[in-house]
Protein backbone atom coordinates (compact mmCIF):
# COMPACT_ATOMS: atom_id res chain seq x y z
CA UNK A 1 -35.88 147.48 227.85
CA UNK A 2 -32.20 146.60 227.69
CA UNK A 3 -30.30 143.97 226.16
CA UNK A 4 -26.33 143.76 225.56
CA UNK A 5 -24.70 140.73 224.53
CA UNK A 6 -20.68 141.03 223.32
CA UNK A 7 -20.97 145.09 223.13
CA UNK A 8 -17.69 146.49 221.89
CA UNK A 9 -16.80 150.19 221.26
CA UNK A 10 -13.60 151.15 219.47
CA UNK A 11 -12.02 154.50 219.71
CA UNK A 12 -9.43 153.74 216.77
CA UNK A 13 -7.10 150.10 217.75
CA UNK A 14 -8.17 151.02 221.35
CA UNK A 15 -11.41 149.48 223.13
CA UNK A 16 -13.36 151.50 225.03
CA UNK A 17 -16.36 148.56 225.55
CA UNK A 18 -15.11 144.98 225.49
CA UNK A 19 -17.79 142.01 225.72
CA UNK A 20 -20.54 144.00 227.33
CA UNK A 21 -23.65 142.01 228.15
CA UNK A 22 -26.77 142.64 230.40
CA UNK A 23 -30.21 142.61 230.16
CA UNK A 24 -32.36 145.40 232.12
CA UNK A 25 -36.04 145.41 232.59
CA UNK A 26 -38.65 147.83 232.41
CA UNK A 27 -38.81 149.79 234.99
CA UNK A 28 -35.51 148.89 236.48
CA UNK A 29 -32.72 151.49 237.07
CA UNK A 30 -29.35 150.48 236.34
CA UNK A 31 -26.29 152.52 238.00
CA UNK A 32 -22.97 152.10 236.07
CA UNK A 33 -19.81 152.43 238.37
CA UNK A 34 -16.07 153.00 237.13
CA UNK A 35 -12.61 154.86 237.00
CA UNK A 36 -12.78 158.10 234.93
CA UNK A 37 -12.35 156.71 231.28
CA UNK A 38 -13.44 153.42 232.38
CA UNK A 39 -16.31 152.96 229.37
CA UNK A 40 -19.23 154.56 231.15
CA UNK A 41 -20.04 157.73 229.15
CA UNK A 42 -19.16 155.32 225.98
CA UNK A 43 -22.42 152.87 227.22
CA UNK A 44 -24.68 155.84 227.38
CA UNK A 45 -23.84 157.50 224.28
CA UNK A 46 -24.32 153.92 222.37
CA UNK A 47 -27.92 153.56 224.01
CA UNK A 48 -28.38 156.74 223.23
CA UNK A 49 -27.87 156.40 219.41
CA UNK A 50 -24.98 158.74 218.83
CA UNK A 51 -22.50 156.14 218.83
CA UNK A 52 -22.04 152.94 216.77
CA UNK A 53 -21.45 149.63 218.26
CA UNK A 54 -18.29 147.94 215.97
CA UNK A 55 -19.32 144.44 217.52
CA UNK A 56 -22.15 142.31 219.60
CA UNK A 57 -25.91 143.25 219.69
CA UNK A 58 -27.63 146.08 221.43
CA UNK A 59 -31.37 146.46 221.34
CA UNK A 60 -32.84 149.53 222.86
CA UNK A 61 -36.65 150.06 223.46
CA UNK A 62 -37.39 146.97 221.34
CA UNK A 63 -35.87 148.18 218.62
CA UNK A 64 -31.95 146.86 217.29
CA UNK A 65 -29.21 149.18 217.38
CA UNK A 66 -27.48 150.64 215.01
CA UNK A 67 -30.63 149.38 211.78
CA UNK A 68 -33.56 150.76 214.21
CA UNK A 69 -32.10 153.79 215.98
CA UNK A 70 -34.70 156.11 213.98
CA UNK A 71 -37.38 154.48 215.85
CA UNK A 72 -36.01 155.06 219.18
CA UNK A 73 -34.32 158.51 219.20
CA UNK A 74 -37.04 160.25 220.21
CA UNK A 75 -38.29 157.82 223.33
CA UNK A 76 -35.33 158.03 225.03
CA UNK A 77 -33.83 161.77 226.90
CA UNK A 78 -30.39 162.10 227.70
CA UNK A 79 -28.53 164.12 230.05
CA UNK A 80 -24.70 164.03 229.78
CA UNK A 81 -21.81 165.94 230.23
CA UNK A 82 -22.80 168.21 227.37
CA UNK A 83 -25.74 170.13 228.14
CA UNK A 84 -27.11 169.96 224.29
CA UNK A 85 -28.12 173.55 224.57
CA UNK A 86 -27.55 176.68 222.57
CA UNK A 87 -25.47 179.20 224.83
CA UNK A 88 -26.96 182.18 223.15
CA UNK A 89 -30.37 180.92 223.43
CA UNK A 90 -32.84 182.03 226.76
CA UNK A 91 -33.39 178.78 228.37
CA UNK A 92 -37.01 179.26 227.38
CA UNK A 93 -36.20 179.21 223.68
CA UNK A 94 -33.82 176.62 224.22
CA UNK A 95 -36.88 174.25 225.54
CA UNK A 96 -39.24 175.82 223.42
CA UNK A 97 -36.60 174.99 220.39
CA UNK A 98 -36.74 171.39 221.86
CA UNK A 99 -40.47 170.98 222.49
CA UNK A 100 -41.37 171.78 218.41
CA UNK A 101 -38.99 168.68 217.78
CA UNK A 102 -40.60 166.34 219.81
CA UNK A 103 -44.45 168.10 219.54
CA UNK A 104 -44.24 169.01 222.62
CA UNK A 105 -46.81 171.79 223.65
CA UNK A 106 -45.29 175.07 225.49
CA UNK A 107 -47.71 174.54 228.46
CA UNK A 108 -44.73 171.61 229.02
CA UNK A 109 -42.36 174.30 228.79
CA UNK A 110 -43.81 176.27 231.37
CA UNK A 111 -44.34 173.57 233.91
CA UNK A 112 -40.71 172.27 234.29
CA UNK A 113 -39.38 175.76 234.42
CA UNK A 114 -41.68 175.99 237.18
CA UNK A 115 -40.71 172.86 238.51
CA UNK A 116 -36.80 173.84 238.43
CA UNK A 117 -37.87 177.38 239.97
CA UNK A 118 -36.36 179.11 236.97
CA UNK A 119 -39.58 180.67 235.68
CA UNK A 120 -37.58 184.27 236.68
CA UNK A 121 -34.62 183.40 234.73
CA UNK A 122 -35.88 182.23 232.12
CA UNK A 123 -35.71 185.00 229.84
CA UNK A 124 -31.88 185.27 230.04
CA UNK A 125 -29.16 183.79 227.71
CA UNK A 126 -27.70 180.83 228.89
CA UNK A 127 -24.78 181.72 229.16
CA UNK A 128 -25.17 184.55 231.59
CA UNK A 129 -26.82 182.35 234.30
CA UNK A 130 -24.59 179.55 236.77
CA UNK A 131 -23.52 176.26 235.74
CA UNK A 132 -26.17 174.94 238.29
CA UNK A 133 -28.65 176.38 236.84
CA UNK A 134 -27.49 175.18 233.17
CA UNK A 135 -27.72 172.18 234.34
CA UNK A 136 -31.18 172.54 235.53
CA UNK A 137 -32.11 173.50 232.05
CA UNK A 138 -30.70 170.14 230.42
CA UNK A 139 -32.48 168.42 232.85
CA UNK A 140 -35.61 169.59 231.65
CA UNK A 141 -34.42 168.97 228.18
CA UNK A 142 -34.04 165.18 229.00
CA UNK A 143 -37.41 165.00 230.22
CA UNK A 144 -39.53 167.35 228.28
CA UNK A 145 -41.25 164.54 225.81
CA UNK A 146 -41.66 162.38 228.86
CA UNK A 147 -39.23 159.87 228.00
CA UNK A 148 -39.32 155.83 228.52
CA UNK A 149 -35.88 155.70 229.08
CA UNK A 150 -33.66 158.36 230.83
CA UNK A 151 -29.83 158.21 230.33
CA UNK A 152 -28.00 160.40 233.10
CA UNK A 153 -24.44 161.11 232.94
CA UNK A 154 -23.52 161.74 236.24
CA UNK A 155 -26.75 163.81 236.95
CA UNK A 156 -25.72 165.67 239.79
CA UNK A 157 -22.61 167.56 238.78
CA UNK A 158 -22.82 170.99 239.60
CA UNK A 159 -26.00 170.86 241.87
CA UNK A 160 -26.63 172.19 245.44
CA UNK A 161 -28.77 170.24 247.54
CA UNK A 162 -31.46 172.55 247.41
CA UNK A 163 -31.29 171.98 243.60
CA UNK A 164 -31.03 168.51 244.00
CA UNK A 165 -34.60 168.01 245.63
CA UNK A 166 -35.86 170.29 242.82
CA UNK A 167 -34.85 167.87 239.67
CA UNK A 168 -35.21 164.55 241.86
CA UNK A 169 -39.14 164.61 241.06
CA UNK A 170 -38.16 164.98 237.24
CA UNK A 171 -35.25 162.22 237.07
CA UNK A 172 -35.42 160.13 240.53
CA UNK A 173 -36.85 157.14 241.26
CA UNK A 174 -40.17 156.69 240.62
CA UNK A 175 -40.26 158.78 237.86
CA UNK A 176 -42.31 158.74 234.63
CA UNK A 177 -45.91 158.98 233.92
CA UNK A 178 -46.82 155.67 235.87
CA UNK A 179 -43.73 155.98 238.16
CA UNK A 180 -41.46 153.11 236.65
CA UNK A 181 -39.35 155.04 234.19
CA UNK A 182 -36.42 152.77 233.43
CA UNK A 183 -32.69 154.47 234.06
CA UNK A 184 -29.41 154.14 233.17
CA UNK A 185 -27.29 156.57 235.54
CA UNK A 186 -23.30 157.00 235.78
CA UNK A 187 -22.10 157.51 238.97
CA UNK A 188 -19.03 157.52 241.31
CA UNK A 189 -20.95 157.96 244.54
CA UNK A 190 -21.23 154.08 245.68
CA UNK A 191 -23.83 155.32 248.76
CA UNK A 192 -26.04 157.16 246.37
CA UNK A 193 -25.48 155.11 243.56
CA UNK A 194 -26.41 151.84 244.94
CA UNK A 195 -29.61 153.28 247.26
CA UNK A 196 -31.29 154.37 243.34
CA UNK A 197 -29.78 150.82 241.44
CA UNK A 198 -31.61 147.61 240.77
CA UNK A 199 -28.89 146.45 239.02
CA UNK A 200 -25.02 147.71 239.48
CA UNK A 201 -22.71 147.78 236.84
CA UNK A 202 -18.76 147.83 237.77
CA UNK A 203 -16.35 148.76 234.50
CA UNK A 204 -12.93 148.12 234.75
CA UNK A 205 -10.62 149.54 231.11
CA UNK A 206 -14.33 148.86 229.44
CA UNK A 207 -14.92 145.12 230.68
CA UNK A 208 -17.57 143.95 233.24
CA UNK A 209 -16.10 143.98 236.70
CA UNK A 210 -19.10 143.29 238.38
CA UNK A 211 -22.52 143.14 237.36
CA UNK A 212 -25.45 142.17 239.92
CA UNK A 213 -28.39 143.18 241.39
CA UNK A 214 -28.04 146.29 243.89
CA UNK A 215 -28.84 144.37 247.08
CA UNK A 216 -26.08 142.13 246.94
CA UNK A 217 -23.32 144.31 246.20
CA UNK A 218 -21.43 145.57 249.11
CA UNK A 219 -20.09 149.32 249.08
CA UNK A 220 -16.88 148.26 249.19
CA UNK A 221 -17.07 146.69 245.84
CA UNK A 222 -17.73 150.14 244.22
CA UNK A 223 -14.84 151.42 246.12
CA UNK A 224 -12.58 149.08 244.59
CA UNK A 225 -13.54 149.68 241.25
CA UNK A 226 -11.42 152.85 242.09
CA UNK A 227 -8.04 151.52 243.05
C-alpha cells in the first residue's frame, strides 16, 4: 500500500524528511512516533498529496507520487490538525458539501452523524458547537467515501472517552468495508500507539530512529524518542 525509499521534504535549506524508507502492507496500520516538529505531520501530508516530495520515491495506493497523485486523492481520507471544514457551514452541509465531491449519497451523511450521535446538532454552524464535537465532524469527513487508506493526525485530540468509543468503529482497528483498512496514525501515546501498530515508526529531526514491527518494540523506546 506503502512504499518509501530516500523520502526527503524540504521546508526552504531546512529538512523536515531525510532518507525516509518503509514499505507497509495492506491492511497493516502503521503508528508514527516523534518530538513535536519531528517530521510526522510532514509524512502524512506527502501521502496525502498536498505536499511534494523534493527527493526519493513515494508510491501511494499503487500509484507514484507526485506524476499519479490525481489517481489517488480521492481513495485516501485524511484527518489532521486542520479540520478541512467550513466554520460557517452546519456540519450537515459541511458533509453534504463533501459527499457531492466524492458521489457520495446523503443516506451516508445521515448514518455517520448518527454514528457520532450528532444527528441533534447537526443543523448548527460549526462554529457554535465544541471543539470535540468539530472534531467528530472531520472524522466523518475522513471516512465518508469509505476510504482505502486513512491518514490520522493525532486522532484523538480533543476527545472524551465517551467520544472516543463513538469514532473508534469509524477509524479503529478493523475498520473498512472488509475490516483491514490500512492506517497511518501520529501519535505520542507509546501505550495506545503501539497496542493499534503493526509497524512503529520513531522520527528523530526527520530521520528514522526506529522502524520495526510493533511487537518488538519496547515502550521505552517510544519514550526515548522524547528526550
Amino acid at each position: 500500500m506503502i512504499e518509501l525509499d530516500g523520502l526527503v521534504r524540504r521546508y526552504g535549506e531546512r529538512e523536515a524528511l531525510s532518507d525516509v524508507s518503509l514499505s507497509l502492507a495492506g491492511g497493516q496500520t502503521l503508528v508514527v512516533f516523534g518530538r513535536n516538529g519531528a517530521g510526522k505531520t510532514t509524512l502524512l501530508r506527502v501521502l496525502a498529496t498536498l505536499l511534494r516530495p523534493h527527493a526519493g520515491e513515494v508510491e501511494v495506493l499503487g500509484c507514484r507520487l507526485p506524476d499519479d497523485a490525481w489517481q489517488v486523492r480521492g481513495r485516501i481520507g485524511l484527518l489532521g490538525h486542520e479540520p478541512l471544514l467550513y466554520r460557517e457551514l452546519t456540519a450537515r452541509e459541511n458533509l453534504r458539501f463533501h459527499a457531492r465531491l466524492h458521489g457520495v449519497g446523503t443516506e451516508r451523511v445521515e448514518e455517520l452523524l448518527a454514528a457520532v450521535r450528532l444527528v441533534d446538532r447537526a443543523g448548527e454552524p460549526l462554529k457554535t458547537l465544541s471543539r470535540g464535537m468539530v472534531q467528530r465532524v472531520a472524522i466523518c469527513r475522513a471516512v465518508l467515501h469509505d476510504p482505502e487508506l486513512l491518514l490520522l493526525d493525532e486522532p484523538w485530540v480533543s476527545l472524551d472517552p465517551a467520544a472516543r468509543e463513538l469514532v473508534w468503529p469509524l477509524i479503529g482497528a478493523g475498520t473498512g468495508p472488509d475490516g483491514r483498512r490500512t492506517r497511518v496514525i501520529s501519535s505520542h501515546d507509546p501505550g495506545g500507539g503501539l497496542a493499534e501498530a503493526d509497524l512503529v515508526l520513531g522520527l528523530r529531526g526527520g530521520r528514522v530512529a526506529l522502524l520495526r514491527e510493533a511487537g518488538s518494540v519496547d515502550p521505552s523506546e517510544i519514550t526515548e524518542l522524547y528526550r
